[in-house]
Protein backbone atom coordinates (compact mmCIF):
# COMPACT_ATOMS: atom_id res chain seq x y z
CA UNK A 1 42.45 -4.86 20.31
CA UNK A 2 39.86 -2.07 19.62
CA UNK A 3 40.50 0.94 20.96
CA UNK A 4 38.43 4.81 21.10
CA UNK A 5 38.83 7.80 20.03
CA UNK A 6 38.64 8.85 23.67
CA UNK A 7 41.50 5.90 24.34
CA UNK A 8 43.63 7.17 21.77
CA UNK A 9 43.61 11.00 23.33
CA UNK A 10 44.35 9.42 26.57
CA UNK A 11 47.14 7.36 25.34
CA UNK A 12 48.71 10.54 23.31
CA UNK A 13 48.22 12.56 26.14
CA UNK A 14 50.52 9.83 27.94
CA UNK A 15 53.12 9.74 25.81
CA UNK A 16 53.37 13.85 25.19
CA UNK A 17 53.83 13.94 28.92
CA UNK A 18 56.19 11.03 29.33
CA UNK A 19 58.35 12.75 26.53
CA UNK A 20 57.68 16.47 27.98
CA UNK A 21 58.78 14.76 31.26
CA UNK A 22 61.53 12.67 30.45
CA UNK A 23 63.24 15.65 28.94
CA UNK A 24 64.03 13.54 25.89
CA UNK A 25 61.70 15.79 23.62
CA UNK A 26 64.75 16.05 21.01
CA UNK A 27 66.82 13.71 21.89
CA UNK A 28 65.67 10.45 22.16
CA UNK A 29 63.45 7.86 20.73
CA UNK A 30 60.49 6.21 22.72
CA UNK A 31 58.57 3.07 22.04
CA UNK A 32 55.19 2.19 23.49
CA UNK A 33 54.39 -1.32 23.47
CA UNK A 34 51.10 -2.67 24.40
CA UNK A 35 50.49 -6.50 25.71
CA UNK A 36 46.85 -7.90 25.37
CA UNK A 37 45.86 -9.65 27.71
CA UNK A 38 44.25 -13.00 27.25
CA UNK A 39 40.36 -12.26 27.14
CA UNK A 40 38.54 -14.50 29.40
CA UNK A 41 35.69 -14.55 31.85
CA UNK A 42 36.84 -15.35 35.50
CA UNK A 43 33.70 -16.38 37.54
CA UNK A 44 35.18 -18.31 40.79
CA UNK A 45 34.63 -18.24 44.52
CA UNK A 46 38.83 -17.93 44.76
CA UNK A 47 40.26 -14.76 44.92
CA UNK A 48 43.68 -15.33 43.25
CA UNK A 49 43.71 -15.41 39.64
CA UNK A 50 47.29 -14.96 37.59
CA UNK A 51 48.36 -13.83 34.27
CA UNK A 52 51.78 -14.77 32.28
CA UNK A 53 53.03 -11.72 30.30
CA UNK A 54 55.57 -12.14 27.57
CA UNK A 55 56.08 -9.10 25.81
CA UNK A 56 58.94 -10.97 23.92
CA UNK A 57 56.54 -12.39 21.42
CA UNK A 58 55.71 -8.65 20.13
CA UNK A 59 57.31 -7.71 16.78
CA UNK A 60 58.48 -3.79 18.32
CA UNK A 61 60.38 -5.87 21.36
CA UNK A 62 61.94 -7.89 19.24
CA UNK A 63 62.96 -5.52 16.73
CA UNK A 64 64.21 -3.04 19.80
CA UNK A 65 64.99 -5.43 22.62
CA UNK A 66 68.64 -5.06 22.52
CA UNK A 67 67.72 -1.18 22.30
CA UNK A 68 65.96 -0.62 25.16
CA UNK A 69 67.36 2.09 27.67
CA UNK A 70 65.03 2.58 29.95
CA UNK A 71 61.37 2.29 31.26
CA UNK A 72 59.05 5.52 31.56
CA UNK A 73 55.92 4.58 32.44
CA UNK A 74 53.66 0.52 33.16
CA UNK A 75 50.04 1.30 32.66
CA UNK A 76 47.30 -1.39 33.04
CA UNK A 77 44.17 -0.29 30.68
CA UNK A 78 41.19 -2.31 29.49
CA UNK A 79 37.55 -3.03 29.59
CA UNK A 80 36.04 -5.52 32.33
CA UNK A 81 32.59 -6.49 32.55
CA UNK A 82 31.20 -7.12 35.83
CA UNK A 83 28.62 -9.12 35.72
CA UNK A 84 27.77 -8.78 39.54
CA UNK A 85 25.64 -6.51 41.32
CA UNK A 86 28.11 -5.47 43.54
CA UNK A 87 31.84 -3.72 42.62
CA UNK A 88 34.64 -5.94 41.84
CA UNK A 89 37.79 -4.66 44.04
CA UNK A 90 41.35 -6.01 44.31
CA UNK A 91 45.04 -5.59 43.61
CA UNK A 92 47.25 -5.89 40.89
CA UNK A 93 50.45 -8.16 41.85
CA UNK A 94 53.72 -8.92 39.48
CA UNK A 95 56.49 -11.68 40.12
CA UNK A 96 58.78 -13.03 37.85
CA UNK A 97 56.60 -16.20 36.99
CA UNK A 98 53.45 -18.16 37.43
CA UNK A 99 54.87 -20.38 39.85
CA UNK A 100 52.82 -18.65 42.81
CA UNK A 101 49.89 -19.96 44.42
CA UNK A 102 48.32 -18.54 47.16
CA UNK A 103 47.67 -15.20 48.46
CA UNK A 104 50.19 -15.20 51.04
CA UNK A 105 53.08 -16.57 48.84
CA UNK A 106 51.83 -13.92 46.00
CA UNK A 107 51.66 -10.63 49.17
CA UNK A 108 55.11 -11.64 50.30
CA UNK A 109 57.24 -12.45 47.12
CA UNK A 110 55.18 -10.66 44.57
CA UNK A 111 55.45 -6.76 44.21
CA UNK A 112 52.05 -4.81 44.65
CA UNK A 113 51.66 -2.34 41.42
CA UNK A 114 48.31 -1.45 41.39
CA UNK A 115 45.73 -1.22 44.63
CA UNK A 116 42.18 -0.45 44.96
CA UNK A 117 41.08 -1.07 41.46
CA UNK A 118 37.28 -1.19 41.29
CA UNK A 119 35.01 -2.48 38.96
CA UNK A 120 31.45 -1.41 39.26
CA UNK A 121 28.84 -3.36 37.86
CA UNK A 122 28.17 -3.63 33.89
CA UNK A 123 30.69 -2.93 31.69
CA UNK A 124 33.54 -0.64 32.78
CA UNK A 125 36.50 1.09 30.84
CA UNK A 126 39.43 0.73 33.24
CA UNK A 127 41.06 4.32 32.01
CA UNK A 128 45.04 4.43 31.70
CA UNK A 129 45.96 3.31 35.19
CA UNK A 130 50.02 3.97 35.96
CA UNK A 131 51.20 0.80 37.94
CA UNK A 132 54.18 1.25 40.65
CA UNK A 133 57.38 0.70 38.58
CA UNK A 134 60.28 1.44 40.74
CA UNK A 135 60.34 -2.13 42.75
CA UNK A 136 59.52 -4.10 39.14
CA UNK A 137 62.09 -1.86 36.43
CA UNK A 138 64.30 -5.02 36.23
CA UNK A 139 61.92 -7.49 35.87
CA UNK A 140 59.76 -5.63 32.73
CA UNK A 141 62.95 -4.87 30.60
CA UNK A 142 63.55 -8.45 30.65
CA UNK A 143 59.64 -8.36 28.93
CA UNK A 144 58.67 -11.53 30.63
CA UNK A 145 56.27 -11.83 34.36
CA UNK A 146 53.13 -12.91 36.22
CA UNK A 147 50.60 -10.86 36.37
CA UNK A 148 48.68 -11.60 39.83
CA UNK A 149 45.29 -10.18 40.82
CA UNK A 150 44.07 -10.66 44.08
CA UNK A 151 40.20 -10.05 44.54
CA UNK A 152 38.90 -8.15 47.85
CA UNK A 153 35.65 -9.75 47.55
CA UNK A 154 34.36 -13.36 46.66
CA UNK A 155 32.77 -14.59 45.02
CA UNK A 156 32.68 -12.77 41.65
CA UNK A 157 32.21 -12.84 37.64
CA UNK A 158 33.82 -10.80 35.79
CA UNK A 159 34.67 -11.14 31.76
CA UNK A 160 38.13 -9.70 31.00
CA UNK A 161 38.10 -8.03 27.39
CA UNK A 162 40.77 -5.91 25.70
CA UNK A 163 42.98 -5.18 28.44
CA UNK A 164 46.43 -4.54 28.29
CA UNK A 165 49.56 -3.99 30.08
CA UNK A 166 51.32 -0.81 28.40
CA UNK A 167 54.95 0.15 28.61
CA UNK A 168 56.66 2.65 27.34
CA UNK A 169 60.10 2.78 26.81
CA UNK A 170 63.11 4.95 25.92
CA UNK A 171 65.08 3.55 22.77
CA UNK A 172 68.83 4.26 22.33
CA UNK A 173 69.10 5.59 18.64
């Protein structure tokens, strides 16, 4: 995944704040892992499209997974190219599979983590978004989900492109 300069600073900035925050400055040990997800271009007249995340397949999770203490902070961050004239809006969804497969099965099992994300048209950087964690802590320190997004209006064409899911975690030493 290629990332700028500008990315980086806002992903530092992040992680100083999580740490500054956390209070585990000294004393503890965080990890940030980052999950690409599959590029592809989603051009449909159906406003339910789904992702399968399985951070398990990552060398740092598998190196810390029987480490991991706790979860700081789930970002969503990427680049999405709209290739509409109008803005792409929706909602970010997660569940514990794939197995979902309509809007109403995904609003009343799934848990919403991210609402009112807009893509205008062209190419946009989606900047480090955090994503509700509190309902879904469980679920990502077992590093495996659906990813469910939900478009507010159809159809639409848009080309997903370096975009990840970021976590960042506290590591027992």
């Amino acid at each position: 995944m290629k990332i700028n300069k500008k990315s980086w600073t806002l992903l530092a900035v992040a992680i100083f704040s999580t740490l500054l925050l956390s209070g585990c400055w000294l004393f503890g040990i965080t990890l940030v892992l980052s999950y690409d997800i599959d590029d592809k271009r989603v051009s449909t007249s159906q406003p339910l499209n789904g992702w399968f995340v399985d951070m398990t397949t990552e060398k740092d999770w598998q190196d810390n997974q029987d480490k991991l203490d706790e979860i700081y902070i789930l970002y969503f961050y990427g680049w999405i190219k709209n290739w509409e004239g109008t803005p792409a809006t929706g909602r970010l969804y997660v569940y514990k599979d794939t197995s979902l497969h309509s809007i109403a099965e995904v609003e009343s099992l799934g848990t919403l983590v991210l609402d009112g994300i807009s893509i205008g048209p062209d190419t946009t950087e989606v900047p480090l978004i955090a994503m509700g964690l509190e309902p879904i802590r469980d679920l990502i320190m077992k590093g495996k989900f659906g990813l469910y997004a939900i478009a507010a209006n159809v159809p639409f064409d848009i080309e997903v492109y370096n975009a990840s899911v970021v976590v960042i975690f506290a590591v027992e030493p």
